[in-house]
Protein backbone atom coordinates (compact mmCIF):
# COMPACT_ATOMS: atom_id res chain seq x y z
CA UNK A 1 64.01 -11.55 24.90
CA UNK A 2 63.62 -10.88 28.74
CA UNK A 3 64.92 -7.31 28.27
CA UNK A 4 62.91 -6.49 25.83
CA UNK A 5 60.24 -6.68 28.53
CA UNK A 6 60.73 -3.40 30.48
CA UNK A 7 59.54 -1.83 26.89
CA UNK A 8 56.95 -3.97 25.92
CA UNK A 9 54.70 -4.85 28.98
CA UNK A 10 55.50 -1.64 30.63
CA UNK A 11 52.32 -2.83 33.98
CA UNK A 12 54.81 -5.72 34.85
CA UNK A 13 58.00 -3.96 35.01
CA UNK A 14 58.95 -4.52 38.17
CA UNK A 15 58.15 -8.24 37.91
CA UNK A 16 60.06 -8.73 34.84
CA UNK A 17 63.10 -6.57 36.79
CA UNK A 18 63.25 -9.03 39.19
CA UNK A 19 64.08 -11.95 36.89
CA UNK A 20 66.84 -9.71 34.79
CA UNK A 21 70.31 -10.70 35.95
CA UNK A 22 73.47 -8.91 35.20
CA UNK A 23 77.25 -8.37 35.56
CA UNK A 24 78.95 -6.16 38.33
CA UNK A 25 82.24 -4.94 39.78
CA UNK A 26 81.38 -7.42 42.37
CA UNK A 27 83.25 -10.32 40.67
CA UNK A 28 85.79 -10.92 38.21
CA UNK A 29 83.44 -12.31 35.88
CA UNK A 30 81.81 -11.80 32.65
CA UNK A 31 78.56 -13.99 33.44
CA UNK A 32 75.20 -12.14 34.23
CA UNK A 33 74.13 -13.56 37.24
CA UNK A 34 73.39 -10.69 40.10
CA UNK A 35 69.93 -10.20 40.05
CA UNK A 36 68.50 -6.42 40.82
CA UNK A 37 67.37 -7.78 44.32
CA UNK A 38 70.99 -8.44 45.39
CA UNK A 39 72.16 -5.58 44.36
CA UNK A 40 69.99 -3.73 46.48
CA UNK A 41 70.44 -6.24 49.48
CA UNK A 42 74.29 -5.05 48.98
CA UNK A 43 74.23 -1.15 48.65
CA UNK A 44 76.15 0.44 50.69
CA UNK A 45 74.90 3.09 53.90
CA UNK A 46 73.63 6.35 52.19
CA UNK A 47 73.28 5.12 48.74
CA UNK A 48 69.98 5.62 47.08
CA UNK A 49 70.75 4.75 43.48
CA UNK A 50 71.51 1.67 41.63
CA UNK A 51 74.70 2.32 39.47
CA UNK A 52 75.21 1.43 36.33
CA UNK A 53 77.18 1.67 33.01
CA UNK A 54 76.25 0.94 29.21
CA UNK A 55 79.45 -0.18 26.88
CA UNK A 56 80.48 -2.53 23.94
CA UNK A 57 81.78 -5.12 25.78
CA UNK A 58 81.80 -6.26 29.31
CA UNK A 59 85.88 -5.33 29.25
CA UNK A 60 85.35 -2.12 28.12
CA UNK A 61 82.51 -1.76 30.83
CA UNK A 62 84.80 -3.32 33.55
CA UNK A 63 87.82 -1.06 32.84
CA UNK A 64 86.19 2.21 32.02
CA UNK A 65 87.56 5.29 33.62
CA UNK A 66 83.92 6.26 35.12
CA UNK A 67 84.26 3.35 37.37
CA UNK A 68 87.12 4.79 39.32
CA UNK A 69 85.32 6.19 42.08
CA UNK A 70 83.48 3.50 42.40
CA UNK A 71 85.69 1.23 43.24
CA UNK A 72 87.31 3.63 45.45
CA UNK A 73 84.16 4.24 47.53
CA UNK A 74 83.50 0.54 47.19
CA UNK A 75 80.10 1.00 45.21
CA UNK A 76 79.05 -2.04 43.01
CA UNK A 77 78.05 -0.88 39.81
CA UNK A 78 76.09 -2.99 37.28
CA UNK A 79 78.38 -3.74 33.68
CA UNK A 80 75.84 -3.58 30.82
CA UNK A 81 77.34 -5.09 27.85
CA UNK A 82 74.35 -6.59 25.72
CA UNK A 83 73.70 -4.38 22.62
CA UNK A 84 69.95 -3.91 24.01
CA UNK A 85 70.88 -2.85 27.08
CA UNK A 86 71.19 1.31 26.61
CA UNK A 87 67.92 0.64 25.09
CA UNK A 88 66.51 -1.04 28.13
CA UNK A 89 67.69 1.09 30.49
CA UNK A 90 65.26 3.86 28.94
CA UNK A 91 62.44 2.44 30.27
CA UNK A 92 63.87 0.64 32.95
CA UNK A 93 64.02 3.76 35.12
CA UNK A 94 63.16 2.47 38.81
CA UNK A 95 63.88 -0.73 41.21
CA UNK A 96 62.48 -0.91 44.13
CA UNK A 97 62.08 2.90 44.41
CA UNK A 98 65.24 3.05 43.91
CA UNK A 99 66.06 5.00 40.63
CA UNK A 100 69.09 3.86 38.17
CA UNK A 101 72.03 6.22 37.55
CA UNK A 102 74.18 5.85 34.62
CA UNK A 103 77.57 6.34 35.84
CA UNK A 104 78.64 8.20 32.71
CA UNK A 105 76.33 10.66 32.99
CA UNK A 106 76.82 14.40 34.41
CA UNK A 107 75.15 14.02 37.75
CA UNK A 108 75.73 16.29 41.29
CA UNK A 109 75.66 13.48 43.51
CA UNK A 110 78.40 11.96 41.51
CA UNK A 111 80.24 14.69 42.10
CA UNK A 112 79.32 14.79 45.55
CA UNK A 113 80.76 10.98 46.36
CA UNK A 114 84.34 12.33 45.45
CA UNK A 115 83.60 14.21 49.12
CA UNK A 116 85.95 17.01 48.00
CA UNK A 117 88.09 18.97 50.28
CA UNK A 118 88.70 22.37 51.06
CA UNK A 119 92.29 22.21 49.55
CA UNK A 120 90.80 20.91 46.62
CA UNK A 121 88.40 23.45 46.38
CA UNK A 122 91.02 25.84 46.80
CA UNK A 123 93.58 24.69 44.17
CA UNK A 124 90.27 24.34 41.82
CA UNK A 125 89.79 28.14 42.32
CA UNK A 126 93.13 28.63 41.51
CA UNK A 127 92.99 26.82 38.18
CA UNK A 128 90.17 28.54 36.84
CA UNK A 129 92.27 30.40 34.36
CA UNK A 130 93.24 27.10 32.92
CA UNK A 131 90.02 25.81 32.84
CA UNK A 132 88.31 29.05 31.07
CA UNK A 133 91.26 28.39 28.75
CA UNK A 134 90.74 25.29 27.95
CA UNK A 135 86.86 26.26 27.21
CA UNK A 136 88.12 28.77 25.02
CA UNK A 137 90.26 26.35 22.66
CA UNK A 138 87.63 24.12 22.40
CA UNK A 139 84.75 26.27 21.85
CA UNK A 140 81.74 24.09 20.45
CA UNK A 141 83.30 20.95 20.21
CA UNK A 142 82.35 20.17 23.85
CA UNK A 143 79.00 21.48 26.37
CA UNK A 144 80.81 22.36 28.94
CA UNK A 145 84.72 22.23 30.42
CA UNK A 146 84.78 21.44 34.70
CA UNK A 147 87.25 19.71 36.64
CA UNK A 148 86.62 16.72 38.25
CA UNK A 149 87.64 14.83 41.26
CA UNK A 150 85.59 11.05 40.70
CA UNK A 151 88.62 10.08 38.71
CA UNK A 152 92.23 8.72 40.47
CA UNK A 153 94.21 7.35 37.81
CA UNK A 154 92.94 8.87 34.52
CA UNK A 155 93.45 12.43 33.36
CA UNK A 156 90.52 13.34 31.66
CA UNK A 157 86.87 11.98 30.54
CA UNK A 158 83.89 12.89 29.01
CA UNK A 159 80.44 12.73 30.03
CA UNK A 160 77.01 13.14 28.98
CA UNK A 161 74.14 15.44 30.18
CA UNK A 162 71.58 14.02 32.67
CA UNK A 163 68.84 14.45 29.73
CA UNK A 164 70.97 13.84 26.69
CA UNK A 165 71.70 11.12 24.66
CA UNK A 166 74.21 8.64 25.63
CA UNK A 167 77.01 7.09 23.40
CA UNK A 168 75.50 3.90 23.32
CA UNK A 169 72.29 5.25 22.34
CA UNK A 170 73.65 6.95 19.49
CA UNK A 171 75.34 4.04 18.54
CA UNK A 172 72.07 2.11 18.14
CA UNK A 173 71.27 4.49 16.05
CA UNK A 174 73.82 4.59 13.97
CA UNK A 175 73.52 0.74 13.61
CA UNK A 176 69.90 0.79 12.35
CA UNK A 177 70.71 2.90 10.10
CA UNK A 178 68.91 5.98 11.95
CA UNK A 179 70.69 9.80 12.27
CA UNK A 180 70.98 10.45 15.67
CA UNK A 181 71.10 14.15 16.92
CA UNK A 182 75.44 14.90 17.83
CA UNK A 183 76.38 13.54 20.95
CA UNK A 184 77.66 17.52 22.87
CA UNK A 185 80.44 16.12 25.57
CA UNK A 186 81.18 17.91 29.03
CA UNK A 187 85.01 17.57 28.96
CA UNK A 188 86.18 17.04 33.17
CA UNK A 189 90.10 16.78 33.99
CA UNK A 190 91.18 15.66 36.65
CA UNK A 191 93.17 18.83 38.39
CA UNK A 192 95.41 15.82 40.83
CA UNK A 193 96.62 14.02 37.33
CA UNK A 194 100.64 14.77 36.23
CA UNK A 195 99.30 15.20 32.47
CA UNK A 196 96.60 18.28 33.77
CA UNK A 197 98.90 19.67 35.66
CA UNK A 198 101.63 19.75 32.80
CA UNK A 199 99.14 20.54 30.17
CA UNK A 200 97.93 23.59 32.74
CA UNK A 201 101.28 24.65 32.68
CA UNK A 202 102.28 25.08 29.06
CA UNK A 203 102.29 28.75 27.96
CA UNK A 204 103.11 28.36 24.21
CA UNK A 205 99.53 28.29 22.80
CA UNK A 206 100.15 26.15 20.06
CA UNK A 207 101.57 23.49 22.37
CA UNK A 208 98.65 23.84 24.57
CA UNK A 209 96.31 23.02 21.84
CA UNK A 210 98.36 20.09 21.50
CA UNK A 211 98.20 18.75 25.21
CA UNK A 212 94.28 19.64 25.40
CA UNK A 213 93.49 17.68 21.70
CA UNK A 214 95.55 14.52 23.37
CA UNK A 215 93.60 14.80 26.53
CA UNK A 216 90.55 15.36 24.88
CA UNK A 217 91.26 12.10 22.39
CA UNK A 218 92.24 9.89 24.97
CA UNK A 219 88.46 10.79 26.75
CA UNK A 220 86.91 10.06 23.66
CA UNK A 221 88.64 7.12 22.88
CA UNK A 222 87.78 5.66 26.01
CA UNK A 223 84.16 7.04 25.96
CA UNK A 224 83.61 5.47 22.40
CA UNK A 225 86.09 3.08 21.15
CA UNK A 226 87.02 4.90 18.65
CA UNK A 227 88.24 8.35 17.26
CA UNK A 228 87.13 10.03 13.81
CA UNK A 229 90.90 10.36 12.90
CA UNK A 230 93.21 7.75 14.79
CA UNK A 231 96.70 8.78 12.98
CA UNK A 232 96.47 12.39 13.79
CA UNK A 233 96.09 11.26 17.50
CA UNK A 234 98.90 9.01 17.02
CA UNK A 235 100.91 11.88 15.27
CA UNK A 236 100.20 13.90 18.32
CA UNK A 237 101.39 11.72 20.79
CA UNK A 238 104.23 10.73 19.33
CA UNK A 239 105.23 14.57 18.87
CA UNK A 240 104.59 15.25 22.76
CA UNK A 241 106.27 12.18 23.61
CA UNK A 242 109.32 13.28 21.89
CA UNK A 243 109.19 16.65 23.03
């Protein structure tokens, strides 16, 4: 396979780049036909990195939360769908001189195309109680709690380190069979959402746990497809729903 090239002939990298082809925000359409070249012809002023994002399927790619920003800014962002593809992308580092940027990745210039404001900055200051909180409930479970402002519809996600391993690639893993070290999430809400600022402010601590878990299930389910108990996240939102 073509994209097992990257890997394998590792002095013709950039030759073998040029002939990959893949899908993108840019159309409505599963086929993999923008080449690496076009992407870069297309970037817009400023941007230095080609975007991308590793999932299951080109659908869950294309409506991922991490995206949301993106389509804001109006930054085309590569959907990588093909089981290899995580794999790939580990050797596949560079284009052009251009380096590649998984969008579901911790990164500070992510963080810096949200081009946050002063009022956001304050109201984040302001909710660092809630956030220290929220690091307090979940202890080890996650790396690290932050807020976030690259998300506009979605209350909460979870992302990887810059130097740790992905979902996807622990999913390969898993498939062949292999134990991959446990994937340590950095849990960001989005402070602007209705459900944060509820959740934020609850007082009872046992309904607090609640909200957070739901928030924090919803990010995961999104992140990986699935959740290690489905009917107690059910149970949960049927119980806040009712409430």
């Amino acid at each position: 396979m073509l994209k097992e090239g990257p890997a394998e002939d590792g002095g013709n990298k950039e030759a073998i780049a040029k002939l990959l082809r893949f899908a993108s925000t840019q159309g409505d359409s599963s086929a993999q036909t923008v080449s690496l070249e076009e992407y870069v012809g297309r970037m817009a002023e400023g941007q230095d990195k080609i975007y991308y994002i590793t999932a299951d399927s080109y659908a869950a790619a294309k409506s991922s939360p991490h995206l949301e920003l993106f389509r804001k800014k109006g930054i085309e962002v590569l959907l990588l769908s093909d089981r290899i593809d995580e794999w790939m992308m580990s050797y596949l580092t560079e284009f052009d001189g251009k380096p590649f940027q998984s969008v579901s990745k911790a990164d500070e210039a992510l963080d810096k195309l949200a081009d946050e404001t002063e009022e956001q900055k304050a109201a984040e200051k302001q909710l660092e109680p809630f956030v220290d909180r929220v690091k307090t409930l979940l202890g080890d479970r996650v790396k690290d709690v932050r807020l976030t402002h690259r998300l506009t519809d979605t209350p909460a996600i979870v992302t990887t380190g810059a130097d740790e391993m992905s979902t996807q690639m622990a999913k390969l893993f898993a498939a062949a069979g292999q134990e991959a070290p446990e994937v340590k999430y950095i849990f960001e809400l989005n402070p602007e959402h209705a459900l944060v600022k509820r959740a934020s402010d609850v007082g009872d601590n046992e309904q607090f746990a609640e909200w957070i878990d739901l928030l924090m299930d919803q990010a995961l389910l999104a992140e990986r497809g699935t959740l290690e108990d489905p009917n107690q996240f059910i149970r949960r939102m049927n119980k806040l729903l009712s409430a």
